[in-house]
PDB file of N, CA and C in Angstrom:
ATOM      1  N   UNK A   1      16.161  11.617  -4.926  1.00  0.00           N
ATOM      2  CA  UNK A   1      15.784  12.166  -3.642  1.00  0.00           C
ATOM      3  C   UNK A   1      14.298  11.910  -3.366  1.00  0.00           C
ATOM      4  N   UNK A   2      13.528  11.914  -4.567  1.00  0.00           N
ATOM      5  CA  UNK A   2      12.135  11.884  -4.252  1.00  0.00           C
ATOM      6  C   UNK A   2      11.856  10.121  -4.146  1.00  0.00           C
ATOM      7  N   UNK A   3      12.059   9.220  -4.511  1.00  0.00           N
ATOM      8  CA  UNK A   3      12.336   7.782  -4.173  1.00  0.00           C
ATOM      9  C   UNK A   3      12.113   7.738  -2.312  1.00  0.00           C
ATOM     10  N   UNK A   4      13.655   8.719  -2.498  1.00  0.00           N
ATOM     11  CA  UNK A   4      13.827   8.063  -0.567  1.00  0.00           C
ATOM     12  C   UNK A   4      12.821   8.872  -0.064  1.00  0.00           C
ATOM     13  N   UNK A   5      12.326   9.749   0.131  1.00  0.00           N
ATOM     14  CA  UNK A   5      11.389  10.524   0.552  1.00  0.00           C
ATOM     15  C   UNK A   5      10.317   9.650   0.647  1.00  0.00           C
ATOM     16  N   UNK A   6       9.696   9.386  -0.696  1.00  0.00           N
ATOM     17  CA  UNK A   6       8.316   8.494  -0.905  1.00  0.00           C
ATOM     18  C   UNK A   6       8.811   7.000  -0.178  1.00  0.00           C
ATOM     19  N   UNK A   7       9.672   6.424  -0.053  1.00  0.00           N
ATOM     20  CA  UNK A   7      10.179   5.469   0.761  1.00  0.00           C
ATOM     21  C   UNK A   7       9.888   5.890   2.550  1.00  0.00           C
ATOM     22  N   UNK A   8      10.668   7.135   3.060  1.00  0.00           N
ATOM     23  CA  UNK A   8      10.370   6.710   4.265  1.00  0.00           C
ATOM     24  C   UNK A   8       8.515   7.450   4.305  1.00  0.00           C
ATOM     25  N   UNK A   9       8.138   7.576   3.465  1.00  0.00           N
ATOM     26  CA  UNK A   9       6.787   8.240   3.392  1.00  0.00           C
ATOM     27  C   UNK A   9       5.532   7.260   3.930  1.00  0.00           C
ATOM     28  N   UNK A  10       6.107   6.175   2.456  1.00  0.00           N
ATOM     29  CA  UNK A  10       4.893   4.873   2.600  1.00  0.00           C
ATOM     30  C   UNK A  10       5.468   3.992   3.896  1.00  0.00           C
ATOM     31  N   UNK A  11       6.379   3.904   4.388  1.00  0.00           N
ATOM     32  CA  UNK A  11       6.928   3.274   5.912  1.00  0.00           C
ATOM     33  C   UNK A  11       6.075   3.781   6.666  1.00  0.00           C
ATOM     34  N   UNK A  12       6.449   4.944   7.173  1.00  0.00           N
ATOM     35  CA  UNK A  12       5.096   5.379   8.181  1.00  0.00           C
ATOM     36  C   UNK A  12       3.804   5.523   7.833  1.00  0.00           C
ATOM     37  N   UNK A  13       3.772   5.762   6.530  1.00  0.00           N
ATOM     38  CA  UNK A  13       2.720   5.744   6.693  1.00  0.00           C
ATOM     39  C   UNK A  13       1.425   4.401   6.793  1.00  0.00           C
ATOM     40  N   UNK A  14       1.893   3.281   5.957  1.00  0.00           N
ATOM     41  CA  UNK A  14       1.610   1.732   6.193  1.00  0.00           C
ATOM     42  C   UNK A  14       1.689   1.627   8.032  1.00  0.00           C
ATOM     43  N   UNK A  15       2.573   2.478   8.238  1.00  0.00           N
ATOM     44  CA  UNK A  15       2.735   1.858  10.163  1.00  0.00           C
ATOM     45  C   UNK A  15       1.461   2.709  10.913  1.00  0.00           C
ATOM     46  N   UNK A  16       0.961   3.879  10.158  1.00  0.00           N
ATOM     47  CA  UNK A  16       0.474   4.580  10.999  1.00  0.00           C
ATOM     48  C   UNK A  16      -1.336   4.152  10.518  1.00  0.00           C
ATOM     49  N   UNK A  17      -1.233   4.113   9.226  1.00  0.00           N
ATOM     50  CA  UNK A  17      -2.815   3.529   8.764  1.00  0.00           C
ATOM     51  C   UNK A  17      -3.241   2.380   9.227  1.00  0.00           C
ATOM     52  N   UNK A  18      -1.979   1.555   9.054  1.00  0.00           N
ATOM     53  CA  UNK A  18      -2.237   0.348   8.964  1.00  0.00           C
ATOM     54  C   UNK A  18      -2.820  -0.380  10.156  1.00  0.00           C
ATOM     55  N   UNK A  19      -1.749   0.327  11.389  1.00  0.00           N
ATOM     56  CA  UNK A  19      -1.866  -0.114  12.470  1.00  0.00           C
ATOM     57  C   UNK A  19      -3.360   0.704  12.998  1.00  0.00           C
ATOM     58  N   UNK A  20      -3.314   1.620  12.968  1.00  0.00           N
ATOM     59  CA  UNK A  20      -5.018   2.526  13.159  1.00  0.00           C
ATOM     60  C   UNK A  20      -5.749   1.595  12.952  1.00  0.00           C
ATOM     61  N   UNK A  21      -5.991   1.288  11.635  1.00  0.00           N
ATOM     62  CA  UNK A  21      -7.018   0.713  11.293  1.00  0.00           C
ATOM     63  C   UNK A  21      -7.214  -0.828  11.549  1.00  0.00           C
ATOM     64  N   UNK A  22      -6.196  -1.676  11.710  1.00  0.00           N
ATOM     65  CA  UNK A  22      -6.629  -2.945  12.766  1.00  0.00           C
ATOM     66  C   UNK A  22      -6.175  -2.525  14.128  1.00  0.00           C
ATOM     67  N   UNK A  23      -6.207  -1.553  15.073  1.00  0.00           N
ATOM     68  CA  UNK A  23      -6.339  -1.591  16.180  1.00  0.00           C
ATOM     69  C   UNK A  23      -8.228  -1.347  16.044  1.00  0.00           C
ATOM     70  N   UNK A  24      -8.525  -0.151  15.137  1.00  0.00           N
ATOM     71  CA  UNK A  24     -10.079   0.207  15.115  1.00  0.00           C
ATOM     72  C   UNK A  24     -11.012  -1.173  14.939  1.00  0.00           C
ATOM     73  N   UNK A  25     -10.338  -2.330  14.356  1.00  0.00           N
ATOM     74  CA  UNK A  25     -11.065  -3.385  13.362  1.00  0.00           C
ATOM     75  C   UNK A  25     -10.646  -4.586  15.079  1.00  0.00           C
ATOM     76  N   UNK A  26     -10.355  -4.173  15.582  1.00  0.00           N
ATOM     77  CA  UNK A  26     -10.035  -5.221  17.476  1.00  0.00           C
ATOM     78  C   UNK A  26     -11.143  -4.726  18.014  1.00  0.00           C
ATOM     79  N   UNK A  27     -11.094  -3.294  18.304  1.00  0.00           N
ATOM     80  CA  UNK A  27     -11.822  -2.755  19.571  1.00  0.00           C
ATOM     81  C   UNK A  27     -13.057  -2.846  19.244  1.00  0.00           C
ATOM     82  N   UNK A  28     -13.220  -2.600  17.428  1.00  0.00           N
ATOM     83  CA  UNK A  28     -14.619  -3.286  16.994  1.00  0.00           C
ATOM     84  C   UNK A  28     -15.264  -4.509  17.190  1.00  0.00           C
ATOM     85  N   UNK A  29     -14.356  -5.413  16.995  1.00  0.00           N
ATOM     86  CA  UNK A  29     -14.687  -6.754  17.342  1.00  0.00           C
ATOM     87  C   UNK A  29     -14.829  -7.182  18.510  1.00  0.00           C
ATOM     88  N   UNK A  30     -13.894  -6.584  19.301  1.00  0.00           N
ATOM     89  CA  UNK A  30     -14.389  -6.463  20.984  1.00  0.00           C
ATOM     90  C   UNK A  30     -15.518  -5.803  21.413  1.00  0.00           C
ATOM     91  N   UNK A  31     -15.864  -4.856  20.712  1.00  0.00           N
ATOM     92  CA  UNK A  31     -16.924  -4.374  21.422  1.00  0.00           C
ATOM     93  C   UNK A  31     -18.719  -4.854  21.073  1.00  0.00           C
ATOM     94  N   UNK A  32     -18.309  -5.915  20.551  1.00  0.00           N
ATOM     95  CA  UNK A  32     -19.606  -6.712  20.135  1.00  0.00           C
ATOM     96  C   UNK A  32     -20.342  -6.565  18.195  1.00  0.00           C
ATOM     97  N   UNK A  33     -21.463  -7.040  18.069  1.00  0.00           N
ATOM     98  CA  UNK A  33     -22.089  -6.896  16.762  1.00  0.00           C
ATOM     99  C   UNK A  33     -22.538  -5.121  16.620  1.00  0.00           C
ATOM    100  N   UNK A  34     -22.967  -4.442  17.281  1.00  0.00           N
ATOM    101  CA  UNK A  34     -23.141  -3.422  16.892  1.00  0.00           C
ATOM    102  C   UNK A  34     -21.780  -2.216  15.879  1.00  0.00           C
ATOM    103  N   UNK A  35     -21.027  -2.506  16.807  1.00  0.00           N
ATOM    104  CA  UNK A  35     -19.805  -1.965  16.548  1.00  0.00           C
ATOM    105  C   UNK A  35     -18.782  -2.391  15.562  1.00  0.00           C
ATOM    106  N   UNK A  36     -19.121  -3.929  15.458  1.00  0.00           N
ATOM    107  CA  UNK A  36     -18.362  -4.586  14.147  1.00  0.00           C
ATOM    108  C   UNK A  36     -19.485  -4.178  13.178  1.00  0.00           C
ATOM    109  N   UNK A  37     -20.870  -4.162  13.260  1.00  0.00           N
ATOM    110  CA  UNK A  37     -21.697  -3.815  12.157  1.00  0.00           C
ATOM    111  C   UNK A  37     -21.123  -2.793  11.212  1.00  0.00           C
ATOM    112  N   UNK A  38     -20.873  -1.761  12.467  1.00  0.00           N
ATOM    113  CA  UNK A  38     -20.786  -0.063  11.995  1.00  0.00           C
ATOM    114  C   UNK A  38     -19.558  -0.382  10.904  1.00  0.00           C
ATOM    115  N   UNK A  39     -18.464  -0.639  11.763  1.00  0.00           N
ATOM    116  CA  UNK A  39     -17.358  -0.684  10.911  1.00  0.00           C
ATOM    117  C   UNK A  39     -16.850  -1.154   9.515  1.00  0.00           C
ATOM    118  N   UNK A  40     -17.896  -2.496   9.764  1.00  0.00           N
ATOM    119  CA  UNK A  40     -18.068  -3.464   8.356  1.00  0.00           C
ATOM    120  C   UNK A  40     -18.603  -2.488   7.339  1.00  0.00           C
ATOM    121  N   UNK A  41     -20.061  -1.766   7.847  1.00  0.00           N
ATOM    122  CA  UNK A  41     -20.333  -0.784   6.769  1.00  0.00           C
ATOM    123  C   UNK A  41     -20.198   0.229   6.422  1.00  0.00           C
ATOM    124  N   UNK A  42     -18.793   1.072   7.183  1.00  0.00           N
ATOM    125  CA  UNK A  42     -18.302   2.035   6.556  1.00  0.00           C
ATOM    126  C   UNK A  42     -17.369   1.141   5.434  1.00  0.00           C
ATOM    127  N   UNK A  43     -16.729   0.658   5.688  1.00  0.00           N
ATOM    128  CA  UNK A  43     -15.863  -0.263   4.368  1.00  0.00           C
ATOM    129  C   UNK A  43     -15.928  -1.099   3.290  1.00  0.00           C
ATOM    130  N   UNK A  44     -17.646  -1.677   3.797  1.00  0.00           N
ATOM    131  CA  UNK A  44     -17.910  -2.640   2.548  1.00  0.00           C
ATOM    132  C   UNK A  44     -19.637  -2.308   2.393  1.00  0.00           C
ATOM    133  N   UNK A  45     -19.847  -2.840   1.560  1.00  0.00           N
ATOM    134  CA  UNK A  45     -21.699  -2.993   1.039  1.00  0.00           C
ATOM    135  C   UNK A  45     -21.825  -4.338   1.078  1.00  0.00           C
ATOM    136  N   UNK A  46     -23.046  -4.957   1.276  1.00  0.00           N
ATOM    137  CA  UNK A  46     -23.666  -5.673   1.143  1.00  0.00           C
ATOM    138  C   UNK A  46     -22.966  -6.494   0.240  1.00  0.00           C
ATOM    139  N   UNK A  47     -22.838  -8.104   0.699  1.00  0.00           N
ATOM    140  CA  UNK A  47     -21.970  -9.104  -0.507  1.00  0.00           C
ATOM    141  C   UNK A  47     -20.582  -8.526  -0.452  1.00  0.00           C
ATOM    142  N   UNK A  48     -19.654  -8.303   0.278  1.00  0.00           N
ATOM    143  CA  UNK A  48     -18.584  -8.005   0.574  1.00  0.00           C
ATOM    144  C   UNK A  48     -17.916  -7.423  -0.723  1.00  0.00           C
ATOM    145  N   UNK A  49     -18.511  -6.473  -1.400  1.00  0.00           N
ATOM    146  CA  UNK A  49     -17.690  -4.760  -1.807  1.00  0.00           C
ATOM    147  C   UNK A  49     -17.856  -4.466  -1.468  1.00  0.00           C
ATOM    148  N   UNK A  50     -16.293  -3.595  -1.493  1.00  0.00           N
ATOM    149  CA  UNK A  50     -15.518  -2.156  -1.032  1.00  0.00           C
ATOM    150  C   UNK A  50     -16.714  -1.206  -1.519  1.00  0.00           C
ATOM    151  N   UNK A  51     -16.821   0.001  -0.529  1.00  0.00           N
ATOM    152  CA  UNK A  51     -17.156   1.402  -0.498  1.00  0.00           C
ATOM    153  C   UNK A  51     -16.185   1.940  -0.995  1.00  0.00           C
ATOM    154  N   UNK A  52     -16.127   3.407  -1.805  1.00  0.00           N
ATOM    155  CA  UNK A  52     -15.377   4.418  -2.436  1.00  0.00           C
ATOM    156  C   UNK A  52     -14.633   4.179  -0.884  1.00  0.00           C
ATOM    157  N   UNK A  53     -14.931   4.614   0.146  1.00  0.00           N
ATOM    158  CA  UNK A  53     -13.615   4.557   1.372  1.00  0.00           C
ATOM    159  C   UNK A  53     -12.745   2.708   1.427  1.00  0.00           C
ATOM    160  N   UNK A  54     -13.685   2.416   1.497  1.00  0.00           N
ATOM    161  CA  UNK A  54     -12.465   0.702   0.834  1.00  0.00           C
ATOM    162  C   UNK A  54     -11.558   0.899   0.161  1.00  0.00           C
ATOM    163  N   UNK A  55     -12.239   1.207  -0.793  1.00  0.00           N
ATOM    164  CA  UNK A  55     -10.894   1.151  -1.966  1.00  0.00           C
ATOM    165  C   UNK A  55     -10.093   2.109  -1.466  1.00  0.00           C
ATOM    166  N   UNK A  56     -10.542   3.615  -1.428  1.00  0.00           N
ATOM    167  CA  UNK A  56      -9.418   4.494  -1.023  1.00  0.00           C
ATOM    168  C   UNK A  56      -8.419   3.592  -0.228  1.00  0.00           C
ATOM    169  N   UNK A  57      -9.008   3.680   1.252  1.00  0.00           N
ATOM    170  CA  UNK A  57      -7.846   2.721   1.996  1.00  0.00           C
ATOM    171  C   UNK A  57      -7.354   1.747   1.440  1.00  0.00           C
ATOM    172  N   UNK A  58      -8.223   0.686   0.405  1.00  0.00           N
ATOM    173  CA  UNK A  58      -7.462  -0.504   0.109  1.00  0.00           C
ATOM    174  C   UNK A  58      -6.197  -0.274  -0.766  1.00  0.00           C
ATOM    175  N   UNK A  59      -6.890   0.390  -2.093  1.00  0.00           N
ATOM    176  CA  UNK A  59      -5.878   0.933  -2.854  1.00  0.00           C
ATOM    177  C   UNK A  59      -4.682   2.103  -2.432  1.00  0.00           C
ATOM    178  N   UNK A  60      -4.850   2.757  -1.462  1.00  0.00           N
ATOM    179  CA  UNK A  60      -3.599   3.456  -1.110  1.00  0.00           C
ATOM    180  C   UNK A  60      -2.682   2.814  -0.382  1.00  0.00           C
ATOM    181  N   UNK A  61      -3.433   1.792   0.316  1.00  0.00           N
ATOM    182  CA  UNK A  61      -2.328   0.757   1.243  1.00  0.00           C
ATOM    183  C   UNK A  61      -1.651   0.117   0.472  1.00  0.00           C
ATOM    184  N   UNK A  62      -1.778   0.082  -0.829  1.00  0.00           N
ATOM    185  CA  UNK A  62      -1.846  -1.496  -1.164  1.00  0.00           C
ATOM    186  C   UNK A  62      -0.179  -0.392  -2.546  1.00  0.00           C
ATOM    187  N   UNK A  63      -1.037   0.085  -2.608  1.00  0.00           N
ATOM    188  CA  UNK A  63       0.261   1.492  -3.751  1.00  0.00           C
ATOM    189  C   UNK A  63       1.323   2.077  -1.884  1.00  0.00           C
ATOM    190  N   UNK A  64       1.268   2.107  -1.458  1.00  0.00           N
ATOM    191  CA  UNK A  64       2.362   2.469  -0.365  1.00  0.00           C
ATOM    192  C   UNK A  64       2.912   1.273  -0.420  1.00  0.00           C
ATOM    193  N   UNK A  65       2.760  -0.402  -0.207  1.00  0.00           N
ATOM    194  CA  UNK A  65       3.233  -1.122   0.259  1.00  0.00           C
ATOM    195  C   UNK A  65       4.370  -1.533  -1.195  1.00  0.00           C
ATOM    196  N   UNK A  66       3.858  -1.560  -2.683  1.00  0.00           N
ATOM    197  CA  UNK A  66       4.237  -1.783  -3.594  1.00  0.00           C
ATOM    198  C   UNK A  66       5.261  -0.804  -3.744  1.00  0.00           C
ATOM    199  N   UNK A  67       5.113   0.843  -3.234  1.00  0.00           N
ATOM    200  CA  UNK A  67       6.268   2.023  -3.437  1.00  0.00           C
ATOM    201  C   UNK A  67       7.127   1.132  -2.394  1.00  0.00           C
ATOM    202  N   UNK A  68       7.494   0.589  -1.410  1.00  0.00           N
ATOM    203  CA  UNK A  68       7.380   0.724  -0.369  1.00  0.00           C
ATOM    204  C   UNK A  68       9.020   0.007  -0.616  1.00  0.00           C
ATOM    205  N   UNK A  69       7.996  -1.238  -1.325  1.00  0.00           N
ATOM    206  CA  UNK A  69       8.845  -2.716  -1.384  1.00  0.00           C
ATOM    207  C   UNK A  69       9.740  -2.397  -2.821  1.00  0.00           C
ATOM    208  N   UNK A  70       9.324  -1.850  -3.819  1.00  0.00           N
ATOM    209  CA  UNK A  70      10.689  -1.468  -4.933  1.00  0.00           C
ATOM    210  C   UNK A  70      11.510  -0.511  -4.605  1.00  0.00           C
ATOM    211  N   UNK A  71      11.150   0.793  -3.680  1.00  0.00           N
ATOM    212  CA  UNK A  71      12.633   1.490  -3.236  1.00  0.00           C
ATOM    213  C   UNK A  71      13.521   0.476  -2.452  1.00  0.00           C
ATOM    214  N   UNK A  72      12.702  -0.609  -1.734  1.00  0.00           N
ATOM    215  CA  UNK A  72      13.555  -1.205  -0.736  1.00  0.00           C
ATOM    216  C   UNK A  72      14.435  -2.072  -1.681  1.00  0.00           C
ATOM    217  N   UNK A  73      13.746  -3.132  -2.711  1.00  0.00           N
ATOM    218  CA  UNK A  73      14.372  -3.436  -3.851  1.00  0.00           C
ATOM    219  C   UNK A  73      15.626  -2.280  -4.133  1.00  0.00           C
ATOM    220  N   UNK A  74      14.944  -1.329  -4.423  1.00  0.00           N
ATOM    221  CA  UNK A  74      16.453  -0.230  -5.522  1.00  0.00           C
ATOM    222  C   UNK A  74      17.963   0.116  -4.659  1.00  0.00           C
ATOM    223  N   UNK A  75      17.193  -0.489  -3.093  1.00  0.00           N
ATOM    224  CA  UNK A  75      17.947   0.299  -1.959  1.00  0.00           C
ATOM    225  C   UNK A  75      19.392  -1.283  -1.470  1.00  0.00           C
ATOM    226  N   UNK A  76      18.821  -1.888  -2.114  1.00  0.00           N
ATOM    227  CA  UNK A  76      19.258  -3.122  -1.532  1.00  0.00           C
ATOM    228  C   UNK A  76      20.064  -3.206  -3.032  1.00  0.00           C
ATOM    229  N   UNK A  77      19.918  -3.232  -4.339  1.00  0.00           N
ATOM    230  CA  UNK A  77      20.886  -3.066  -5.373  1.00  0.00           C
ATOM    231  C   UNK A  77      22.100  -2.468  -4.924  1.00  0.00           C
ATOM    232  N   UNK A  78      21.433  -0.568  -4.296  1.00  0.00           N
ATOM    233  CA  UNK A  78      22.685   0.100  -4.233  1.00  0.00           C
ATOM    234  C   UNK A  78      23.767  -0.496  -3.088  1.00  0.00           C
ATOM    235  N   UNK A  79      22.822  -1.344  -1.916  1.00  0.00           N
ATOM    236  CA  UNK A  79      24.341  -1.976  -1.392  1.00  0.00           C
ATOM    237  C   UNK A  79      25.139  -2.644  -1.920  1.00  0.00           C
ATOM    238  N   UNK A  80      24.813  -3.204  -2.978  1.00  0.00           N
ATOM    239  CA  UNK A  80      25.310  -4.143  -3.402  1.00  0.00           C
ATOM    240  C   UNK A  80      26.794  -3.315  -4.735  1.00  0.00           C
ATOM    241  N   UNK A  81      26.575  -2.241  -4.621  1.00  0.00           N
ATOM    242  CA  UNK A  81      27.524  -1.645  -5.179  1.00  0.00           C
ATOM    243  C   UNK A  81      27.103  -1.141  -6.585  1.00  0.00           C
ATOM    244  N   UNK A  82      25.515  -1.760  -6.702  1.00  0.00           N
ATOM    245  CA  UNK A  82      25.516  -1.500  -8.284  1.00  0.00           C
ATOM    246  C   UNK A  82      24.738   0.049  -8.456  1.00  0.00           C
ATOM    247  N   UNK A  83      24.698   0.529  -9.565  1.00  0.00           N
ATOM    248  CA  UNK A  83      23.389   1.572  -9.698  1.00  0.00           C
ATOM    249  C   UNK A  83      23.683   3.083  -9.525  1.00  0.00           C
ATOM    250  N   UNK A  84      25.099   3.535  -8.987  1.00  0.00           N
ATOM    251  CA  UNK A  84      25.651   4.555  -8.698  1.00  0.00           C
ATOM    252  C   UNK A  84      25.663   5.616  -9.865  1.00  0.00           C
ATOM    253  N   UNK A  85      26.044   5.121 -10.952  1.00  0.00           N
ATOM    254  CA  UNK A  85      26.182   6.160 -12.166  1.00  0.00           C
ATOM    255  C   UNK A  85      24.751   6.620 -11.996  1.00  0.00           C
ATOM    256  N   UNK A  86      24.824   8.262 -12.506  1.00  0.00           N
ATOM    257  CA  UNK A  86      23.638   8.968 -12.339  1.00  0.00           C
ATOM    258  C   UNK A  86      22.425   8.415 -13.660  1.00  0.00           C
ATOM    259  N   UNK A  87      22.973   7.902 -14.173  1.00  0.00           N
ATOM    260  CA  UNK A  87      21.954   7.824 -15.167  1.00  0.00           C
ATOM    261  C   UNK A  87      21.106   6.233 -14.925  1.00  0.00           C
ATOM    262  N   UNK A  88      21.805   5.415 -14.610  1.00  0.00           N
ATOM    263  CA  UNK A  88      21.430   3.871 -13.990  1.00  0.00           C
ATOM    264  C   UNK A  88      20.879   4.509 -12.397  1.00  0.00           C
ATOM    265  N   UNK A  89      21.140   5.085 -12.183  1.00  0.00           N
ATOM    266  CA  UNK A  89      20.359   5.423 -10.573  1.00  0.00           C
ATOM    267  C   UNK A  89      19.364   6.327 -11.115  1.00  0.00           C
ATOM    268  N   UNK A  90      18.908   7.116 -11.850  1.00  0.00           N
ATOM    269  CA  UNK A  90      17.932   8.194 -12.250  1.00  0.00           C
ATOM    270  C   UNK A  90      16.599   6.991 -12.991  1.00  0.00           C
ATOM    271  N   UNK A  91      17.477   6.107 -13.557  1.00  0.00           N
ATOM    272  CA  UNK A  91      16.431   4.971 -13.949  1.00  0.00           C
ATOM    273  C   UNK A  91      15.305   4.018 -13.255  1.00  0.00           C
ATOM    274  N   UNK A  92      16.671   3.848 -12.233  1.00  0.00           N
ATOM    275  CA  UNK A  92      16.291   2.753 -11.232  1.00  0.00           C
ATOM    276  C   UNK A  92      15.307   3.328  -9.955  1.00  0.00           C
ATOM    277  N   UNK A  93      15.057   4.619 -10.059  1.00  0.00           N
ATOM    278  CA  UNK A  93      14.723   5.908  -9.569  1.00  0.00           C
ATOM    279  C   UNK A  93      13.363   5.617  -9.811  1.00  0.00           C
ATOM    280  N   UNK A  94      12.596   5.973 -11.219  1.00  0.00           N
ATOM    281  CA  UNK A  94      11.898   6.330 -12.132  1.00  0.00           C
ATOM    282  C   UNK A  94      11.332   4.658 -11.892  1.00  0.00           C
ATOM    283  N   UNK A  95      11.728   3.848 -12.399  1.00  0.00           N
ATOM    284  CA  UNK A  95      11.582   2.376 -12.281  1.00  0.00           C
ATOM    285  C   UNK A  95      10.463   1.913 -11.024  1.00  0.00           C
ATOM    286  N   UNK A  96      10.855   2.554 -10.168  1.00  0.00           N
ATOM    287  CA  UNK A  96      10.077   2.012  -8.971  1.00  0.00           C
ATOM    288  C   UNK A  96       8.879   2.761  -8.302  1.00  0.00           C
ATOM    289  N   UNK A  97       8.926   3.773  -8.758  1.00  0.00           N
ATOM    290  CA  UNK A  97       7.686   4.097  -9.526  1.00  0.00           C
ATOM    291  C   UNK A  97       6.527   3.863 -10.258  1.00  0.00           C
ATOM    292  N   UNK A  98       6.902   3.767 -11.196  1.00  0.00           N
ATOM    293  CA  UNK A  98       6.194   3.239 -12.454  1.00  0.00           C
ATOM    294  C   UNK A  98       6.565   1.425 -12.288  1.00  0.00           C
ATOM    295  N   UNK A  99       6.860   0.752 -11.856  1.00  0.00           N
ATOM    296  CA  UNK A  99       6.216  -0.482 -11.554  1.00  0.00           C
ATOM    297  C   UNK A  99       5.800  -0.650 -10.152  1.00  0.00           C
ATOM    298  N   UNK A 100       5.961  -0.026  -9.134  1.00  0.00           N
ATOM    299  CA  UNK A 100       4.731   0.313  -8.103  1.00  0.00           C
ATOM    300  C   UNK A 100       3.250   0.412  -8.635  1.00  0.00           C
ATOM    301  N   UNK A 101       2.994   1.969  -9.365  1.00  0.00           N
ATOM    302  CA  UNK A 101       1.714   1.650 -10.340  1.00  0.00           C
ATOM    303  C   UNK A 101       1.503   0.119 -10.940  1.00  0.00           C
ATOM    304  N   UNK A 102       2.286  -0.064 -11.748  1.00  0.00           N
ATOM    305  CA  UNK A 102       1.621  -1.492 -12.324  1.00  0.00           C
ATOM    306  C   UNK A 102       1.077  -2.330 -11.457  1.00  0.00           C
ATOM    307  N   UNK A 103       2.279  -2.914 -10.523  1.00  0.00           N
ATOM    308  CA  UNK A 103       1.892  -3.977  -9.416  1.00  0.00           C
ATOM    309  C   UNK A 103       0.551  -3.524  -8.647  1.00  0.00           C
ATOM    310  N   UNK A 104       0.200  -2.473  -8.731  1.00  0.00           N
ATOM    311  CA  UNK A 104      -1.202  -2.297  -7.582  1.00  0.00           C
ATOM    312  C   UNK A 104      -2.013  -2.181  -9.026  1.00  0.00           C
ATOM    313  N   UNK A 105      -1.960  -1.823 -10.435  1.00  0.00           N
ATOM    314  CA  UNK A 105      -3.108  -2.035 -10.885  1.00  0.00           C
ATOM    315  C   UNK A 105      -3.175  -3.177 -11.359  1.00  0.00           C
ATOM    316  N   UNK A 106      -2.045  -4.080 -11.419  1.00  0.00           N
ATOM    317  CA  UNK A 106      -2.357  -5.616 -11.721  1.00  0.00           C
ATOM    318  C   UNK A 106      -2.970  -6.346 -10.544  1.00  0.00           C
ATOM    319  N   UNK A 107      -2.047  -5.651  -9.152  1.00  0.00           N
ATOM    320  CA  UNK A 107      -3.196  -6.947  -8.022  1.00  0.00           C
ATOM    321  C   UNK A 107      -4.796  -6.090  -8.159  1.00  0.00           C
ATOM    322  N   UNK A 108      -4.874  -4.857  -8.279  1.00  0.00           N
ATOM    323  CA  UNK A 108      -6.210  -4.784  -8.182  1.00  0.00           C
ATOM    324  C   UNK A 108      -7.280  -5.244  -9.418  1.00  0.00           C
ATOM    325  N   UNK A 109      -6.891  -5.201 -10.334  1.00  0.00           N
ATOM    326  CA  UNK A 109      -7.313  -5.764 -11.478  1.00  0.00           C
ATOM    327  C   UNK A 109      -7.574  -7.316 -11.484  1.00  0.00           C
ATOM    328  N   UNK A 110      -7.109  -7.628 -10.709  1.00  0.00           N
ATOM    329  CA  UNK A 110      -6.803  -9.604 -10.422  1.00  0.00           C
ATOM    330  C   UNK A 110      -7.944  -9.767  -9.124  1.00  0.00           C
ATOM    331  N   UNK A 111      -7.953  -8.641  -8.009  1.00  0.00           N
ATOM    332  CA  UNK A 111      -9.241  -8.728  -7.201  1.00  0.00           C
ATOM    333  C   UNK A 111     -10.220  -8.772  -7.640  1.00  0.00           C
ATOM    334  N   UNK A 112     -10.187  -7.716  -8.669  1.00  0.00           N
ATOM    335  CA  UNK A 112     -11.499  -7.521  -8.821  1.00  0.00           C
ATOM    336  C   UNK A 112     -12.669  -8.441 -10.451  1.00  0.00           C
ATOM    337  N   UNK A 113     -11.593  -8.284 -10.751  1.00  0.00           N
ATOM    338  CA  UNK A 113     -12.061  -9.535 -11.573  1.00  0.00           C
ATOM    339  C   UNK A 113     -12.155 -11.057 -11.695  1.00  0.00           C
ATOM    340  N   UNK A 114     -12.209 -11.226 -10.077  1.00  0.00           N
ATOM    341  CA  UNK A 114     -12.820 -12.510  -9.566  1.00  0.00           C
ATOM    342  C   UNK A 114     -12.011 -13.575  -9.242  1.00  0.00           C
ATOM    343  N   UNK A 115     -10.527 -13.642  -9.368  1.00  0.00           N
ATOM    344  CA  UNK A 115      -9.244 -13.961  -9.635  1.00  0.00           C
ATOM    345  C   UNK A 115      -9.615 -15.334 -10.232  1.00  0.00           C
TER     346      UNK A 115
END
């Protein structure tokens, strides 16, 4: 239950950040250098690193999109007929989870260490 939950969770919520924040990253750019300045430096420092708010956003987008994409994975098994027994579904449960974590600390680990 908590899978589908955190599933339609990171959906909206990727739709609702995501989209916020490149509509904010347009109207910035539309509205000239001052305004792309501002924006650039709430998110990055000097030499293009992330600010503690970068990462927040980067890394929570980036862990929603990874939850996002293995329930959809686990969800697309169960059409397929497989995964029903409670104990292969309690796995496959747990599973996407815990390789959500991995996948965002392996891509972030791969950013940041220069790829």
């Amino acid at each position: 239950m908590l899978v589908s939950i955190l599933h339609r969770v990171t959906g909206d919520g990727m739709a609702l950040v995501g989209s916020l924040l490149f509509v904010w990253w347009l109207a910035a750019l539309a509205s000239g250098a001052e305004a792309y300045g501002w924006f650039l430096k709430l998110f990055t420092l000097d030499g293009g690193k992330l600010t503690p708010l970068g990462y927040l956003f980067g890394i929570g987008l980036t862990l929603a999109f990874f939850q996002h994409m293995m329930s959809g994975i686990r969800h697309l098994m169960l059409d397929t007929g497989a995964g029903y027994e409670l104990r292969a579904n309690k796995t496959f449960a747990q599973a996407t989870m815990v390789v959500s974590i991995i996948l965002t600390v392996a891509y972030w680990a791969y950013l940041l260490a220069g790829k």
